[in-house]
ModelCIF file with pLDDT and N, C-alpha, C, O atoms, coordinates in Angstrom:
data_MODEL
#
_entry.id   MODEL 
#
_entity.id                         1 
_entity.type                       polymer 
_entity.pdbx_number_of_molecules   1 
#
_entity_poly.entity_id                      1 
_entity_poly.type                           'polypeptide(L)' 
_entity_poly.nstd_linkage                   no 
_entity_poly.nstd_monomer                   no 
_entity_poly.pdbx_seq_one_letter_code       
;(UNK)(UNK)(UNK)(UNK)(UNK)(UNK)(UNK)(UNK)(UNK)(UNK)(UNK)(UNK)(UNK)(UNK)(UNK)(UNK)
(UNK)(UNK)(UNK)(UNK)(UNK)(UNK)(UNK)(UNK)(UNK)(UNK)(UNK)(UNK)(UNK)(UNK)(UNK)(UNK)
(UNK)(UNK)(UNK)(UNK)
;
_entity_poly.pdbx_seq_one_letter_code_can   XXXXXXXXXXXXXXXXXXXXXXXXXXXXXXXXXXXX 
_entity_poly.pdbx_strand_id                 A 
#
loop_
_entity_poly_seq.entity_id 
_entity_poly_seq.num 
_entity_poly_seq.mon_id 
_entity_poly_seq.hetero 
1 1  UNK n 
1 2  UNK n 
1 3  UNK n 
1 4  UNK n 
1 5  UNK n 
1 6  UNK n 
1 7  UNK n 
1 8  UNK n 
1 9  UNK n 
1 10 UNK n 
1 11 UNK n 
1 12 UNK n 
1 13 UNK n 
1 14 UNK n 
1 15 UNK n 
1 16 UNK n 
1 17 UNK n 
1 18 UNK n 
1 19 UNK n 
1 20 UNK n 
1 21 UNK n 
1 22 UNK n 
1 23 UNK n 
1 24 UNK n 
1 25 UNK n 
1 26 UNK n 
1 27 UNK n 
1 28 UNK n 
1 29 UNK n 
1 30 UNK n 
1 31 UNK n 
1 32 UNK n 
1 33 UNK n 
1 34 UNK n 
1 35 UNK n 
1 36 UNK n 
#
_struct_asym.id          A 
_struct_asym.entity_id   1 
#
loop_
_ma_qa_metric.id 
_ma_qa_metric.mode 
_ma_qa_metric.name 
_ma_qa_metric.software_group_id 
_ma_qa_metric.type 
1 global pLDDT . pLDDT 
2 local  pLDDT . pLDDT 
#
_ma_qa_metric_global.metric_id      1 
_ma_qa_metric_global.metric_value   96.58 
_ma_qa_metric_global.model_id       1 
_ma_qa_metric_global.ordinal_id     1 
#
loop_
_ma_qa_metric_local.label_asym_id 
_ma_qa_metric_local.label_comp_id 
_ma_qa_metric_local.label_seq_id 
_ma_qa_metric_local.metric_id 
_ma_qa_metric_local.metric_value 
_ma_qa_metric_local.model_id 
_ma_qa_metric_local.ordinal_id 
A UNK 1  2 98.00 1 1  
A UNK 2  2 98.00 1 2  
A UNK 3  2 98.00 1 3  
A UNK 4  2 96.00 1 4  
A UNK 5  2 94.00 1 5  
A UNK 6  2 95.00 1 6  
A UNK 7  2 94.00 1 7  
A UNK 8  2 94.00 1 8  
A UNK 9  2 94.00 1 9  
A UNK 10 2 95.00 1 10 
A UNK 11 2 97.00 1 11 
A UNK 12 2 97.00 1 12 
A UNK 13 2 98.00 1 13 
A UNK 14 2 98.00 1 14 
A UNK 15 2 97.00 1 15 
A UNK 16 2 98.00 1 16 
A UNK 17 2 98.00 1 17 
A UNK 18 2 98.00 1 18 
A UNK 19 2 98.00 1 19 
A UNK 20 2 98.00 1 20 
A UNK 21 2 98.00 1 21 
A UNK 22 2 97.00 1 22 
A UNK 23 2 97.00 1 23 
A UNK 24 2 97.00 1 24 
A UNK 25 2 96.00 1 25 
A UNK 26 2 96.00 1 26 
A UNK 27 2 96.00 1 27 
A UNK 28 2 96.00 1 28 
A UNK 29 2 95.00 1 29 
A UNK 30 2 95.00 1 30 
A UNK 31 2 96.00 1 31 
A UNK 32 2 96.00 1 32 
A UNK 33 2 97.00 1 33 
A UNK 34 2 97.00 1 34 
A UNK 35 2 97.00 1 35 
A UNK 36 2 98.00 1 36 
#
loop_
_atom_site.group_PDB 
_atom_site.id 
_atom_site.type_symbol 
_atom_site.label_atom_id 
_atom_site.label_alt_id 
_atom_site.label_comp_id 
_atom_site.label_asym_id 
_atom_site.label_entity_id 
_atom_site.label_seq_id 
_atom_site.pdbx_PDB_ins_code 
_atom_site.Cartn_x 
_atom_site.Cartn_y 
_atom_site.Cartn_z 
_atom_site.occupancy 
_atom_site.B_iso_or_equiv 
_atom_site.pdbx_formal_charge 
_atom_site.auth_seq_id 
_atom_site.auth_comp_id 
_atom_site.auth_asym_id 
_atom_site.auth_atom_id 
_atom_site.pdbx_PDB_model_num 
ATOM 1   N N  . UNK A 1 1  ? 28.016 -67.064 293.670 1.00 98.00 ? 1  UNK A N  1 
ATOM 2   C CA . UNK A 1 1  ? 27.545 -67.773 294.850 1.00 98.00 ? 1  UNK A CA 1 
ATOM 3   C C  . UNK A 1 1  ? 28.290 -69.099 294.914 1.00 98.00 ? 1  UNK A C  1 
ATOM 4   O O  . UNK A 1 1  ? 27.989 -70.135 294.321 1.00 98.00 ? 1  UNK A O  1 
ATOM 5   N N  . UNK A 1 2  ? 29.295 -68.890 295.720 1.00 98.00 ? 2  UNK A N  1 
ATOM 6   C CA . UNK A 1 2  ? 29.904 -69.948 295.707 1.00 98.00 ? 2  UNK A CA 1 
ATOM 7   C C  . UNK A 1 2  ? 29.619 -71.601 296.976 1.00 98.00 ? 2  UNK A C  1 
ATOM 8   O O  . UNK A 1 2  ? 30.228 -71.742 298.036 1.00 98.00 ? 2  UNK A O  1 
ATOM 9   N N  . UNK A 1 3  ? 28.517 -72.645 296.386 1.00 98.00 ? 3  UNK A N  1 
ATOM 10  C CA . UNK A 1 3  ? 28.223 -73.253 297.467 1.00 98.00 ? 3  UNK A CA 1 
ATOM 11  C C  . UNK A 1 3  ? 29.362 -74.573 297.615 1.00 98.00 ? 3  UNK A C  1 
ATOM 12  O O  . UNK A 1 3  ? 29.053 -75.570 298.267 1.00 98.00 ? 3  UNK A O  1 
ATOM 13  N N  . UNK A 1 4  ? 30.513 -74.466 297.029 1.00 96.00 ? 4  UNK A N  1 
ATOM 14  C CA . UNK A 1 4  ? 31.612 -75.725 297.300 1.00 96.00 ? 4  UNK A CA 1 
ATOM 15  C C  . UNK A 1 4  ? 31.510 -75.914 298.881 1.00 96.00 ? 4  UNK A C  1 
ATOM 16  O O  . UNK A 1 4  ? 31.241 -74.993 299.653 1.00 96.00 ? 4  UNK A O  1 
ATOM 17  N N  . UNK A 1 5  ? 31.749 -77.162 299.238 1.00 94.00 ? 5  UNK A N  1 
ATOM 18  C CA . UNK A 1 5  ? 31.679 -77.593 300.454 1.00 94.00 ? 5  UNK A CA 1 
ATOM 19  C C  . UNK A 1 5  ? 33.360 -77.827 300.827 1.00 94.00 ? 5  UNK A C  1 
ATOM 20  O O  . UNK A 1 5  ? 33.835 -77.235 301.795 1.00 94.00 ? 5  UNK A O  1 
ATOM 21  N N  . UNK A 1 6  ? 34.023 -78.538 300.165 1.00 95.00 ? 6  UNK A N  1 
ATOM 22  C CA . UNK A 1 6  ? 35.267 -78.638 300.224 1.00 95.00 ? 6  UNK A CA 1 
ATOM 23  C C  . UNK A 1 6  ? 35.839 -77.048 300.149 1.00 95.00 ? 6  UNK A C  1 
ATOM 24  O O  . UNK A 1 6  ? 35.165 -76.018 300.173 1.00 95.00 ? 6  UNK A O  1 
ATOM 25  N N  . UNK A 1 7  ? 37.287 -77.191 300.053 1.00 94.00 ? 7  UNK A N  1 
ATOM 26  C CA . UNK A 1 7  ? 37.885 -75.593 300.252 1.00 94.00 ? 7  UNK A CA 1 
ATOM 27  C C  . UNK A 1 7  ? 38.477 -75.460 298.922 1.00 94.00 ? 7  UNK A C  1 
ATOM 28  O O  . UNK A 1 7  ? 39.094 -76.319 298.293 1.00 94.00 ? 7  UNK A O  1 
ATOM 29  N N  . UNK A 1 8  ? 38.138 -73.996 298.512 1.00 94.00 ? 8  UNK A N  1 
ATOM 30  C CA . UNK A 1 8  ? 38.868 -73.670 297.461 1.00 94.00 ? 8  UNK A CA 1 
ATOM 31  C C  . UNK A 1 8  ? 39.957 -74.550 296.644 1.00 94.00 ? 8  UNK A C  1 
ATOM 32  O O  . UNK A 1 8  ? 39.489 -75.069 295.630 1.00 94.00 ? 8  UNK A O  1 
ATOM 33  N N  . UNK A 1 9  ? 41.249 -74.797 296.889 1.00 94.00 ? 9  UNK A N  1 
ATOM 34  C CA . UNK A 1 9  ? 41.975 -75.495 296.369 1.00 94.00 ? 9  UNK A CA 1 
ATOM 35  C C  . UNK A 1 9  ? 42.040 -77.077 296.197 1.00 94.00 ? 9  UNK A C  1 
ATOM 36  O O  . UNK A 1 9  ? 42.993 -77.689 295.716 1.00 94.00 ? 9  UNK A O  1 
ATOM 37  N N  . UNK A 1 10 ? 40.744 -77.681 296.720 1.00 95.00 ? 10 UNK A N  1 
ATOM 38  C CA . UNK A 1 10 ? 40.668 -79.169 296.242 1.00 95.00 ? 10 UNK A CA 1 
ATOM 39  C C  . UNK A 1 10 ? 39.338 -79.209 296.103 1.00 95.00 ? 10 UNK A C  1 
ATOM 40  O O  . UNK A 1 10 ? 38.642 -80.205 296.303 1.00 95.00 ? 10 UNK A O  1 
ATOM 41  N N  . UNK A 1 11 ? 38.883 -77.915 295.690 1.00 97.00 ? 11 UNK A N  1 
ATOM 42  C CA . UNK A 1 11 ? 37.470 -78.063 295.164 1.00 97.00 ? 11 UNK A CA 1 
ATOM 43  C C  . UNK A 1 11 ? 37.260 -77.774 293.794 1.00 97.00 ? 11 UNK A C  1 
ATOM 44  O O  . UNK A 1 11 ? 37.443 -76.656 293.312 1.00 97.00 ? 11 UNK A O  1 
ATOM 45  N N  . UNK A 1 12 ? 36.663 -79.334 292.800 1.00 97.00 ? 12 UNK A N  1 
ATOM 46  C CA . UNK A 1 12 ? 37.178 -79.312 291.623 1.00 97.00 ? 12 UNK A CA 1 
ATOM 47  C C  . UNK A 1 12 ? 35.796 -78.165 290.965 1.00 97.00 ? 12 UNK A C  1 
ATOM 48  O O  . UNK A 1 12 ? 36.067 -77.668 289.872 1.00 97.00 ? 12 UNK A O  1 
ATOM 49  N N  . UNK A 1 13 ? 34.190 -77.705 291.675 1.00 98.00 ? 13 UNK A N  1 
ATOM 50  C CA . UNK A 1 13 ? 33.351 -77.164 291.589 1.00 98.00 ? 13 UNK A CA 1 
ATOM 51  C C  . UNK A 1 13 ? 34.097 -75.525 291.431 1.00 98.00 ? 13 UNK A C  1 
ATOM 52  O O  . UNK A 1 13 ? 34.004 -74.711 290.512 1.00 98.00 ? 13 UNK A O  1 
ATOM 53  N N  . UNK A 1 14 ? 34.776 -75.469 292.610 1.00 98.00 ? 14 UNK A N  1 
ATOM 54  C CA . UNK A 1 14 ? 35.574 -73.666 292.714 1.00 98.00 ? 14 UNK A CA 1 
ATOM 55  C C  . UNK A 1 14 ? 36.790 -73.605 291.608 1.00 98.00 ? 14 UNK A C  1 
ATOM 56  O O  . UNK A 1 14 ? 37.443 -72.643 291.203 1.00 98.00 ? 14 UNK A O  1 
ATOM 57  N N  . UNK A 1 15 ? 36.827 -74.637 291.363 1.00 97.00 ? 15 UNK A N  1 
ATOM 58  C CA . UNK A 1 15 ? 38.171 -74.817 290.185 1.00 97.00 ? 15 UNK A CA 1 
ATOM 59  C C  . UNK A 1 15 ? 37.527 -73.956 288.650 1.00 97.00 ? 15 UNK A C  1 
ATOM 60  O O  . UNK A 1 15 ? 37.968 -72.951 288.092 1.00 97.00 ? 15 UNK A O  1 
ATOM 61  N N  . UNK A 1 16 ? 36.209 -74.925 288.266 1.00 98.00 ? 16 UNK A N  1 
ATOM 62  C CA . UNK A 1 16 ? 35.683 -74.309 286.910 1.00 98.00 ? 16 UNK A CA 1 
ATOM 63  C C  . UNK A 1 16 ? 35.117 -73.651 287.101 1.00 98.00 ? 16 UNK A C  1 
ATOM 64  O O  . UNK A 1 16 ? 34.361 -73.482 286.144 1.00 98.00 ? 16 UNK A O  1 
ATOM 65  N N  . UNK A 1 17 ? 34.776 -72.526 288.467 1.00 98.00 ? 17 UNK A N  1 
ATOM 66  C CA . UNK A 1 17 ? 33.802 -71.191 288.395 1.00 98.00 ? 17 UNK A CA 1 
ATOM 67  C C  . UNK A 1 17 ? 35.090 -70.657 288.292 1.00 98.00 ? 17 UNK A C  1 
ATOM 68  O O  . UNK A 1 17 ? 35.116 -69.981 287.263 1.00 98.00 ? 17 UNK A O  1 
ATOM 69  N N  . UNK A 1 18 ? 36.296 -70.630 288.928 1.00 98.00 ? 18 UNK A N  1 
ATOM 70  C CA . UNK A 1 18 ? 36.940 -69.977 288.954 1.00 98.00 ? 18 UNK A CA 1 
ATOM 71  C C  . UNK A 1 18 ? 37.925 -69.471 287.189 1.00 98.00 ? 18 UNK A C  1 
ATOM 72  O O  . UNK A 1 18 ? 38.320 -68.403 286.721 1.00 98.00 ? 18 UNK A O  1 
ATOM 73  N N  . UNK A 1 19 ? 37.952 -70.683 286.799 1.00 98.00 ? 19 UNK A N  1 
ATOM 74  C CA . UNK A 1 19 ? 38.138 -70.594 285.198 1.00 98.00 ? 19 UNK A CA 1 
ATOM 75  C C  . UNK A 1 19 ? 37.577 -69.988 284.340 1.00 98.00 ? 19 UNK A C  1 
ATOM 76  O O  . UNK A 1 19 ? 37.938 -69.411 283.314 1.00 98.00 ? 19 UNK A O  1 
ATOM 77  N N  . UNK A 1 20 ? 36.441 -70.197 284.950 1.00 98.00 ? 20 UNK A N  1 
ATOM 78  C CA . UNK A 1 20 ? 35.025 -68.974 283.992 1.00 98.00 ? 20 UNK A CA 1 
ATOM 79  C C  . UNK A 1 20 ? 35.641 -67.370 284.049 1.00 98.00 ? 20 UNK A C  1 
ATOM 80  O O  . UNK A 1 20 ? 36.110 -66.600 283.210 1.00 98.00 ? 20 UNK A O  1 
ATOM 81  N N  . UNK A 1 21 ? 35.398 -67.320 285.366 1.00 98.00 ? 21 UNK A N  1 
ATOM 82  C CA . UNK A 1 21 ? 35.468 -65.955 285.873 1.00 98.00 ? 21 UNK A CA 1 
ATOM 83  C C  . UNK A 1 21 ? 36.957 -65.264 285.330 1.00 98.00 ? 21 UNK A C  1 
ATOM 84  O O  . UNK A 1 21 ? 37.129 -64.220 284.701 1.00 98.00 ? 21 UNK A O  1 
ATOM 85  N N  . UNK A 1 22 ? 38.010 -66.324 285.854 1.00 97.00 ? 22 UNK A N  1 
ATOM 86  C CA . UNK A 1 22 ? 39.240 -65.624 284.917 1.00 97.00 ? 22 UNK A CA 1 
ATOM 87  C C  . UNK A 1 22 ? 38.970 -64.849 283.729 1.00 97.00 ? 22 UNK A C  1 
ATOM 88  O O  . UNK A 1 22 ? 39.037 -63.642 283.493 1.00 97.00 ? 22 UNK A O  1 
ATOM 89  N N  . UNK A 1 23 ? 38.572 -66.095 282.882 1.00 97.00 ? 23 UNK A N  1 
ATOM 90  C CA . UNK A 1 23 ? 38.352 -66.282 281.212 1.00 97.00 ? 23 UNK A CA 1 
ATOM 91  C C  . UNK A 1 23 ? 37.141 -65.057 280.562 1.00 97.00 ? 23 UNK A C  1 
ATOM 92  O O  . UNK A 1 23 ? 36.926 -64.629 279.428 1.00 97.00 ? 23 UNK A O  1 
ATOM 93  N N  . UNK A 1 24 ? 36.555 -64.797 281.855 1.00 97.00 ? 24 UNK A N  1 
ATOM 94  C CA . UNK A 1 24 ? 35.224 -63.131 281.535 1.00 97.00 ? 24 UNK A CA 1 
ATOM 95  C C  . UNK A 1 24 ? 35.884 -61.741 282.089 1.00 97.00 ? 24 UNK A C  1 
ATOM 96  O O  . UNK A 1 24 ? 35.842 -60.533 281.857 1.00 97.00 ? 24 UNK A O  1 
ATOM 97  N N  . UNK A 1 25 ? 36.463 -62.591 282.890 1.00 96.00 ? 25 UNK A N  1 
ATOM 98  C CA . UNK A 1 25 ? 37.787 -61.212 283.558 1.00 96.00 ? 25 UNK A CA 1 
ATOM 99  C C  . UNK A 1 25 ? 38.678 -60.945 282.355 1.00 96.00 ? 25 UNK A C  1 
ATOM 100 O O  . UNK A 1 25 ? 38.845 -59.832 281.856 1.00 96.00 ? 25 UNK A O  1 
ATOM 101 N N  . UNK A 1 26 ? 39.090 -61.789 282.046 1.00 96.00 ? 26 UNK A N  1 
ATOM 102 C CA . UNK A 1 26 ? 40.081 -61.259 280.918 1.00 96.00 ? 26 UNK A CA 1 
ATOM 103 C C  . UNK A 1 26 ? 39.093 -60.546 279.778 1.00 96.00 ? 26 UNK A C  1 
ATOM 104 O O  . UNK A 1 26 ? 38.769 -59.381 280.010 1.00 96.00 ? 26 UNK A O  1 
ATOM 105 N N  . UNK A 1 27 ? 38.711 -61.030 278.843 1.00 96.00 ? 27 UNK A N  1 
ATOM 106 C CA . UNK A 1 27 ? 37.606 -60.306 278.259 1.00 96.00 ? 27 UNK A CA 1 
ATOM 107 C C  . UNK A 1 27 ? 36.684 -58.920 278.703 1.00 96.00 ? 27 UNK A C  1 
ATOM 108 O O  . UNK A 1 27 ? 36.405 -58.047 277.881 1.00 96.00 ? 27 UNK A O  1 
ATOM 109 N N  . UNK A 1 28 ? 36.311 -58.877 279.971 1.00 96.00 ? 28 UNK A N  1 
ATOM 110 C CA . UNK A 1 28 ? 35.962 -57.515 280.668 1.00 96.00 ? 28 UNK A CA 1 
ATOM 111 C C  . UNK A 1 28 ? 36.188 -57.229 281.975 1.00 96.00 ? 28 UNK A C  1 
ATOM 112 O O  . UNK A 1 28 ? 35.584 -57.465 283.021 1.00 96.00 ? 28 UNK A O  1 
ATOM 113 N N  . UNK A 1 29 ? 37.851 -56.299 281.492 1.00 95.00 ? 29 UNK A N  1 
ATOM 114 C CA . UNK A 1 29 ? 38.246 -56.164 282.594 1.00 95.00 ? 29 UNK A CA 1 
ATOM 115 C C  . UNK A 1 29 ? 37.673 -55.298 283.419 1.00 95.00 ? 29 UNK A C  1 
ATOM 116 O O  . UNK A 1 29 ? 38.111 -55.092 284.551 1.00 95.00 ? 29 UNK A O  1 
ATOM 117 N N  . UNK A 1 30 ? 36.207 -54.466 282.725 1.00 95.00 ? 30 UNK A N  1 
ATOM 118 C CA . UNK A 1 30 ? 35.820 -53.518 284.326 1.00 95.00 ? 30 UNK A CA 1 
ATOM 119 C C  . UNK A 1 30 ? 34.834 -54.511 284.749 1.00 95.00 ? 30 UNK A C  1 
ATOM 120 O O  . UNK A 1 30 ? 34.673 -54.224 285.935 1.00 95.00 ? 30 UNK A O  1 
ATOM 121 N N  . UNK A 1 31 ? 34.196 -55.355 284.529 1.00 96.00 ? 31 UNK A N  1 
ATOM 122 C CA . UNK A 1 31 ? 33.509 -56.233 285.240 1.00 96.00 ? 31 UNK A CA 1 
ATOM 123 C C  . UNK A 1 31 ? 33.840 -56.225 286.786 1.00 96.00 ? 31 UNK A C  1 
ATOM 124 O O  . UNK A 1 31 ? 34.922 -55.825 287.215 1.00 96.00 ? 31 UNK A O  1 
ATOM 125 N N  . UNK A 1 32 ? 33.232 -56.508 287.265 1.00 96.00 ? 32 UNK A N  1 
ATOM 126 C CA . UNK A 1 32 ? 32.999 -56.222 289.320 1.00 96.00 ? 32 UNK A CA 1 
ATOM 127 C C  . UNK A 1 32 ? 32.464 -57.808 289.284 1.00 96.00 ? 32 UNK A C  1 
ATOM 128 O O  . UNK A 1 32 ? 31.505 -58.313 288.700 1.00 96.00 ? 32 UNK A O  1 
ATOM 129 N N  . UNK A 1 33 ? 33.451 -58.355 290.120 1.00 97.00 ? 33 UNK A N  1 
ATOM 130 C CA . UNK A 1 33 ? 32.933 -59.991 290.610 1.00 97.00 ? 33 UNK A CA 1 
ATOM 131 C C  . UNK A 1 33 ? 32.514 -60.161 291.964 1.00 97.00 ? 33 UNK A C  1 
ATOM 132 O O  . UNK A 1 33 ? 33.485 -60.758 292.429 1.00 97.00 ? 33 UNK A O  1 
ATOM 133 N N  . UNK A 1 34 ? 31.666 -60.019 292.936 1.00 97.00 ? 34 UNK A N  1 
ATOM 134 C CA . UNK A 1 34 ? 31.402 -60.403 294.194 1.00 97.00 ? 34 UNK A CA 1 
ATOM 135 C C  . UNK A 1 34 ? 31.379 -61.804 294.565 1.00 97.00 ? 34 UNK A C  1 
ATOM 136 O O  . UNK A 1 34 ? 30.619 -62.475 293.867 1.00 97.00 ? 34 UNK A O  1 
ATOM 137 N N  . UNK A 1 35 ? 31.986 -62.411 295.446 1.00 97.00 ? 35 UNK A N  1 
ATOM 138 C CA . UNK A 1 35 ? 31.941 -63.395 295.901 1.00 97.00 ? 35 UNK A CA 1 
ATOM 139 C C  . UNK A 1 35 ? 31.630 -63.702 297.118 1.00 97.00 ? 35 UNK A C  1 
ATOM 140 O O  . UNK A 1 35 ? 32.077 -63.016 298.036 1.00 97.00 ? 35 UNK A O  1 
ATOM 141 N N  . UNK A 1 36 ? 30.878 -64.692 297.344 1.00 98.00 ? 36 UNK A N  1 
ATOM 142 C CA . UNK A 1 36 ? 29.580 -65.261 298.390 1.00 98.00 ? 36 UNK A CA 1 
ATOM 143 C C  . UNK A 1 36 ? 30.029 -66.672 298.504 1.00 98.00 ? 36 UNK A C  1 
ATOM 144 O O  . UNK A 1 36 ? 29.382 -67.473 299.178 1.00 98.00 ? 36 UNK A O  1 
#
């Protein structure tokens, strides 16, 4: 659930979900990510 107000690329909030998610993606790659 992504509630950043700013946009993706100067949003420093979408920056470290997005780091997470890499970093669990890599670790399980059949994982299914939906984004909201």
């Amino acid at each position: 659930i992504d509630g950043s107000i700013r946009p993706p690329d100067i949003s420093r909030t979408h920056r470290v979900c997005s780091r997470f998610l890499a970093e669990y993606r890599r670790r399980n790659p059949d994982a299914r990510v939906s984004v909201l």
